[in-house]
Structure formats: structure tokens, C-alpha cells
Protein backbone atom coordinates (compact mmCIF):
# COMPACT_ATOMS: atom_id res chain seq x y z
CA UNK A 1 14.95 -15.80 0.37
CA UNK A 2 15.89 -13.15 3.28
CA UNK A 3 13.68 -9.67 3.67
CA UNK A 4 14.62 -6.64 5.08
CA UNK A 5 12.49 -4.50 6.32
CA UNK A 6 13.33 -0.66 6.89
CA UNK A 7 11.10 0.26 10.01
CA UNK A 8 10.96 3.35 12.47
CA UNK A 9 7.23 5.53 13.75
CA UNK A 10 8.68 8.75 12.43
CA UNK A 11 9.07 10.65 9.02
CA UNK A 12 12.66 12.13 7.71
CA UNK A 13 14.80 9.26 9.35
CA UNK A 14 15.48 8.49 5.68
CA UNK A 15 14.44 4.85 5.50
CA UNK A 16 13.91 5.07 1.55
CA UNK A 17 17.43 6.54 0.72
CA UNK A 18 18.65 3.86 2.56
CA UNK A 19 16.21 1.05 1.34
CA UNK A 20 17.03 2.18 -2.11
CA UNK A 21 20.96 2.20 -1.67
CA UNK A 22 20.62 -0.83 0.13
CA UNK A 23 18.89 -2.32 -2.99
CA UNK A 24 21.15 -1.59 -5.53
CA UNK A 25 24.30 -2.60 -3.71
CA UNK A 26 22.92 -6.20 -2.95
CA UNK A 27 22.04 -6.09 -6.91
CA UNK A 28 25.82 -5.30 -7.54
CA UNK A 29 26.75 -8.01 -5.13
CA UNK A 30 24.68 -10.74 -6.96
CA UNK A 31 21.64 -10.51 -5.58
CA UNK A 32 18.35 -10.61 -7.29
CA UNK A 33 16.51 -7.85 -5.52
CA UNK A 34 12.56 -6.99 -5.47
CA UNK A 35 11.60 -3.46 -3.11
CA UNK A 36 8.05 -2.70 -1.80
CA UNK A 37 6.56 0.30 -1.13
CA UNK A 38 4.36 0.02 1.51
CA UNK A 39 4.44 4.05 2.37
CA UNK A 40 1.32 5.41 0.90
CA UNK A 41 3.50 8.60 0.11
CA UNK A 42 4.85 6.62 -2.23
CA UNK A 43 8.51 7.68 -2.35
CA UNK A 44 10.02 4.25 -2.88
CA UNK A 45 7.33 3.98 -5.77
CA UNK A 46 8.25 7.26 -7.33
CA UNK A 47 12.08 6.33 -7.42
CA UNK A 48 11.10 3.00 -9.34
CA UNK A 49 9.54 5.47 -12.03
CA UNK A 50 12.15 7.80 -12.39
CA UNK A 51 15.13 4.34 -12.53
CA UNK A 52 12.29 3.23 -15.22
CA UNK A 53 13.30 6.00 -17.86
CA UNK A 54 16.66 5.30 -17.49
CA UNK A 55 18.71 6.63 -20.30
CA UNK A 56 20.22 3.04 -22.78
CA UNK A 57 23.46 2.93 -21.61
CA UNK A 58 23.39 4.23 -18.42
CA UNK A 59 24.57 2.38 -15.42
CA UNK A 60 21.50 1.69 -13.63
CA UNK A 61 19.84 -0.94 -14.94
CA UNK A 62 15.87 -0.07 -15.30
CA UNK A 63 14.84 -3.72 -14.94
CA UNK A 64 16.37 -4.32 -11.29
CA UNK A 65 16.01 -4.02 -8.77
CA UNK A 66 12.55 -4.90 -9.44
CA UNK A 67 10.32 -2.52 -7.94
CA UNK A 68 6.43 -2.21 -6.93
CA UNK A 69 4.38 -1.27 -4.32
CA UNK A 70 3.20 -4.05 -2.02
CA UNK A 71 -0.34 -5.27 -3.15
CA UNK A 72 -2.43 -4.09 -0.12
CA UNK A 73 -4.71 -7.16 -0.82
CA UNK A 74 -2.31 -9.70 -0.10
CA UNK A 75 -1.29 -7.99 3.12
CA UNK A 76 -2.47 -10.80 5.26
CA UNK A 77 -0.39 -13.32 3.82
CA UNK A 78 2.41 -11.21 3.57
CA UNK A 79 4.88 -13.61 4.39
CA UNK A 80 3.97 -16.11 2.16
CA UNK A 81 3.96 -14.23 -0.85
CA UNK A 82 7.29 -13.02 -0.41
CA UNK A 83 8.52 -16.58 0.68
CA UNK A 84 6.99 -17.34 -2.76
CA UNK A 85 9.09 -15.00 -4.62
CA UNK A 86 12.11 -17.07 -3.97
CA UNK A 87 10.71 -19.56 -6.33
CA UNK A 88 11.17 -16.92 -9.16
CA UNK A 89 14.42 -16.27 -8.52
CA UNK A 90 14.23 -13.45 -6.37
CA UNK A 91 17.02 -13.95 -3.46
CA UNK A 92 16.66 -10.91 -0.93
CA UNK A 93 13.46 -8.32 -0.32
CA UNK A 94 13.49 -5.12 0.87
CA UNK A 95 10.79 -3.46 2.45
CA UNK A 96 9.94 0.34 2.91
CA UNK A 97 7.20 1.08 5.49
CA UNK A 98 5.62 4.18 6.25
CA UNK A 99 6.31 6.11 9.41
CA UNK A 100 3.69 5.41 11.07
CA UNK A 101 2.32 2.73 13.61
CA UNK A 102 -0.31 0.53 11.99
CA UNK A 103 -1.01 -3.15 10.43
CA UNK A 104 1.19 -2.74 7.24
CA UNK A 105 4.08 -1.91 8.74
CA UNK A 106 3.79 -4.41 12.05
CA UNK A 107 3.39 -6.93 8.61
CA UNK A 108 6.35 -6.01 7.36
CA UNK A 109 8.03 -6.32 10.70
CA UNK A 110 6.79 -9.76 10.89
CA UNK A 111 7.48 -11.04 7.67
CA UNK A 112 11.34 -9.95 7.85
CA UNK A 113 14.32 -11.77 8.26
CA UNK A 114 15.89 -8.32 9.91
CA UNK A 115 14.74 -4.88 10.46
CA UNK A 116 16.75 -1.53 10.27
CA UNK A 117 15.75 1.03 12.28
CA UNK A 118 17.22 4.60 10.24
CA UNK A 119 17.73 7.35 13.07
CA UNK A 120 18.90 10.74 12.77
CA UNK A 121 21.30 11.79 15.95
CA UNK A 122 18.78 14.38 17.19
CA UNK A 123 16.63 14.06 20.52
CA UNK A 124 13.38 14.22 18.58
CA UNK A 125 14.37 10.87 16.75
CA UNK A 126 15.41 9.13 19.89
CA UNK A 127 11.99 10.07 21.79
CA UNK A 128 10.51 8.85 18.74
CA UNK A 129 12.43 4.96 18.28
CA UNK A 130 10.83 3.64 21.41
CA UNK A 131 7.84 2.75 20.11
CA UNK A 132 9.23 1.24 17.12
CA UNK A 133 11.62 -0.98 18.87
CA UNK A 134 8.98 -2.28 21.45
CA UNK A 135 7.37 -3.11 18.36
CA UNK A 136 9.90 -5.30 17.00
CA UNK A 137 11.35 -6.64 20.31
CA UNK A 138 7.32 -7.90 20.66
CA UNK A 139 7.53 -9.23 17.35
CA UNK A 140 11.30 -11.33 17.99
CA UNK A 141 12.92 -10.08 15.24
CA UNK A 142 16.43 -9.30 15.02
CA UNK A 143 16.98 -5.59 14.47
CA UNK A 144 19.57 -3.20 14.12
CA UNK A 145 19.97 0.92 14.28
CA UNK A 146 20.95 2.60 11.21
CA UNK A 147 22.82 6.07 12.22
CA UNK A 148 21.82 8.20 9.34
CA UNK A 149 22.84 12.05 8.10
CA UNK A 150 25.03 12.19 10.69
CA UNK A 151 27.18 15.58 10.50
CA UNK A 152 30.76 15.92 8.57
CA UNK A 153 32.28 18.07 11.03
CA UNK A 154 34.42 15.69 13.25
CA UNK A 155 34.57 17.75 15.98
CA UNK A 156 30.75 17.00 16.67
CA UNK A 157 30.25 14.05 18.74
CA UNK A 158 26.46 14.15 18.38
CA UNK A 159 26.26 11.38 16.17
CA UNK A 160 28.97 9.37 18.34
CA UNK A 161 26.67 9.99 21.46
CA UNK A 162 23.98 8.81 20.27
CA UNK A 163 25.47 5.51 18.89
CA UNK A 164 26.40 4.90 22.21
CA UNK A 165 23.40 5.20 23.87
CA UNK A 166 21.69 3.54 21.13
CA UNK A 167 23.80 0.58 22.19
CA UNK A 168 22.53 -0.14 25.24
CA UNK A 169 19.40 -1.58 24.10
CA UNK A 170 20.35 -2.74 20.19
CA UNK A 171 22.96 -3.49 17.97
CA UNK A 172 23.90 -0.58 15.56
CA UNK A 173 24.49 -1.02 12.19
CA UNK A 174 28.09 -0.33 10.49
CA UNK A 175 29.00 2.13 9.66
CA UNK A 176 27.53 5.53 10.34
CA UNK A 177 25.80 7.38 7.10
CA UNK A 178 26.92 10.76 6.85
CA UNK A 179 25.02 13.19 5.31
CA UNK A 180 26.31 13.55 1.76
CA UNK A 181 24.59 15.31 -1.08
CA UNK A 182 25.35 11.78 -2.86
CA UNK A 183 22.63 10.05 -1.63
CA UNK A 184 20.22 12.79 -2.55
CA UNK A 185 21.48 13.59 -5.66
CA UNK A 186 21.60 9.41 -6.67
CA UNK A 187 18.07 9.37 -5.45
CA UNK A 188 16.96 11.90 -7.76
CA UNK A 189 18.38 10.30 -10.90
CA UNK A 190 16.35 6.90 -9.74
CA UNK A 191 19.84 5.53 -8.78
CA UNK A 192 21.65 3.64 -5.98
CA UNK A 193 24.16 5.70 -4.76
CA UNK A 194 26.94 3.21 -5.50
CA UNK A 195 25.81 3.85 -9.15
CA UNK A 196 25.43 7.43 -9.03
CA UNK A 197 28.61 8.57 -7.34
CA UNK A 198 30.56 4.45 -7.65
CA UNK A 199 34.18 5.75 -6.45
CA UNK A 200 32.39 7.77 -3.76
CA UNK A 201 31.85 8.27 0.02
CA UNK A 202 28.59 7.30 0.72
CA UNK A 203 29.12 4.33 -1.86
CA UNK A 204 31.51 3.24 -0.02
CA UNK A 205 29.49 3.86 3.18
CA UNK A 206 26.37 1.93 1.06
CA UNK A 207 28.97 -1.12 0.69
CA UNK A 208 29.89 -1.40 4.14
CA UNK A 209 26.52 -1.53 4.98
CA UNK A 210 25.28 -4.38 2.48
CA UNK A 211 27.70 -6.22 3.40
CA UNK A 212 26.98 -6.08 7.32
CA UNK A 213 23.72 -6.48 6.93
CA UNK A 214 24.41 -9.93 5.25
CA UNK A 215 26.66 -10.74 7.56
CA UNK A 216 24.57 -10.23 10.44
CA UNK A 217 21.15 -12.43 8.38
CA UNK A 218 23.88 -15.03 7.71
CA UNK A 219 24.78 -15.47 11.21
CA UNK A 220 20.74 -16.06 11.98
CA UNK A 221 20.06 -18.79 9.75
């Protein structure tokens, strides 16, 4: 079983639109997917309740991914529970932290198979990353930076900045997120985004990403 973990010491860098879409597009793919909440805002947690009343018939499926917040109990053996979910059928985890610096989400870090770092391309957010990937360089996991709401004007090279000098010092994710009302709008209903808005974008752009995210744990086995 493989665990991602969706990790960065600040707030708004949109870590639980992503963890969600992330979710559901592994589901899609054939993937039996369990999420944790391990933000004591509880965003992750509130999504799970709103997929949960679900209309019959609609696309999403209220049942999976299955999600929960992390038990705060079993925090020191972390890994080990989620190594044990494997043996009931559960094939990839995906882990929401809070932003903040402190033992839960250093847990999660450690118990991943890869972390994503979600950054916005403003100067605030890369001040802000340092910490978070000392963090993970400390704990030798492989990592990767997550460009996300990047702007749809293409005359602003902001966003292509910034993935540049995020380069020098990690890999970056692809491809860049843009900042569509689609993820929003999915996250509202308690959807993925490739269920909300399927023929879409950001689906699309939630695809992509799935699928280089497996690539890359694939490669690390």
C-alpha cells in the first residue's frame, strides 16, 4: 500500500482541494482509496460529510473514497496502521496535514511513500516552504512541489517563475493547477473535481496529476 501525504507550514496553499481531487481520481483509476484528516480544522473531514449525503444516483460514490479523520491515539504507530490497511484492501492513502509544524504532521511525513508540497506562486508561500522542505529532506522522503491556483492570464509568468526556481532544490509536480472555479465548486458538492466538472479543465489537470504522482511512487519501489 503507497501513502501520500499533502504537507506544507502554511494555510491557503490548498492541500485539501488537492488531497481530495487527488483521491477521487486514483478511485476512478482503480484504486481503493482511504483519506485522513489530520487538520484539526477539519476541512478534509467536512468534505467526507457533505460526499456522505450524496444524492442515489449521483456520480460520486458516498462509500469511497473512504474517509475519516486520523485517530489521534494511534499517532505513534502511524505507519503501521496504515501499512495494516493494505490487508483490507485498501491500495493507496492520502494524507491531509494541517499547516502547521508539529508531531502529526512530521508523522505523516514519515509514514509516506511521497509528499506534495501545494504552493501558491506568491513570495509569501515561497518564504514560507523552507521550513517544510527541511522537514522532509531530514525525514528522506521523496517529495515533490505542487504549483497550485496559478493565474489564467498567459501573459503572467508568475507562476512560470516560480516553477523554475522551485526547481533548483525539488522536483515539481506535473502539471501546474490553475485556478479554476471547478475545484471549488466540486469541493462544495463533496466531489472530486473529475466528477464534478468530468470533461473539464482542472479534471483534466486532476488526471495528469494522478497519474504522475504514480508514476513517480512506481519508480521508488
Amino acid at each position: 500500500m503507497r501513502t501520500i501525504t499533502l504537507v506544507t507550514q502554511k494555510g491557503g496553499a490548498g492541500k485539501t482541494t488537492v488531497a481530495t481531487s487527488l483521491a477521487v481520481a486514483a478511485q476512478q483509476t482503480g484504486e481503493t482509496v482511504a483519506a485522513f484528516d489530520l487538520d484539526p480544522q477539519g476541512s478534509l473531514a467536512e468534505w467526507g460529510r457533505i460526499r456522505a449525503k450524496t444524492e442515489p444516483g449521483s456520480i460520486a460514490d458516498p462509500r469511497l473514497p473512504v474517509v475519516e479523520r486520523f485517530p489521534m491515539e494511534r499517532l505513534a504507530k502511524m505507519k503501521a496502521m496504515l501499512d495494516g490497511l493494505g490487508t483490507k484492501g485498501i491500495t493507496l492513502a492520502v494524507l491531509d496535514t494541517a499547516g502547521a509544524d508539529n508531531p502529526t504532521t512530521h508523522a505523516a511525513m514519515e509514514a509516506s511513500s511521497f509528499c506534495l508540497v501545494p504552493i501558491r506562486p506568491t513570495r509569501l508561500d515561497l518564504l514560507a516552504v523552507r521550513a517544510t522542505v527541511q522537514a522532509i529532506m531530514r525525514s528522506g522522503k521523496p517529495f515533490a512541489f505542487v504549483l497550485n491556483q496559478c493565474s489564467t492570464i498567459p501573459r503572467n509568468n508568475r507562476a512560470n517563475d516560480t516553477a523554475t526556481g522551485l526547481s533548483s532544490i525539488g522536483f515539481m509536480a506535473e502539471p501546474l493547477l490553475l485556478l479554476r472555479n471547478d475545484y471549488q465548486d466540486a469541493f462544495a458538492s463533496g466531489m472530486g473535481v473529475t466528477e464534478y466538472a468530468p470533461d473539464g479543465k482542472a479534471a483534466d489537470e486532476a488526471r495528469q496529476l494522478w497519474s504522475w504522482v504514480k508514476a513517480q511512487m512506481e519508480t521508488k519501489e
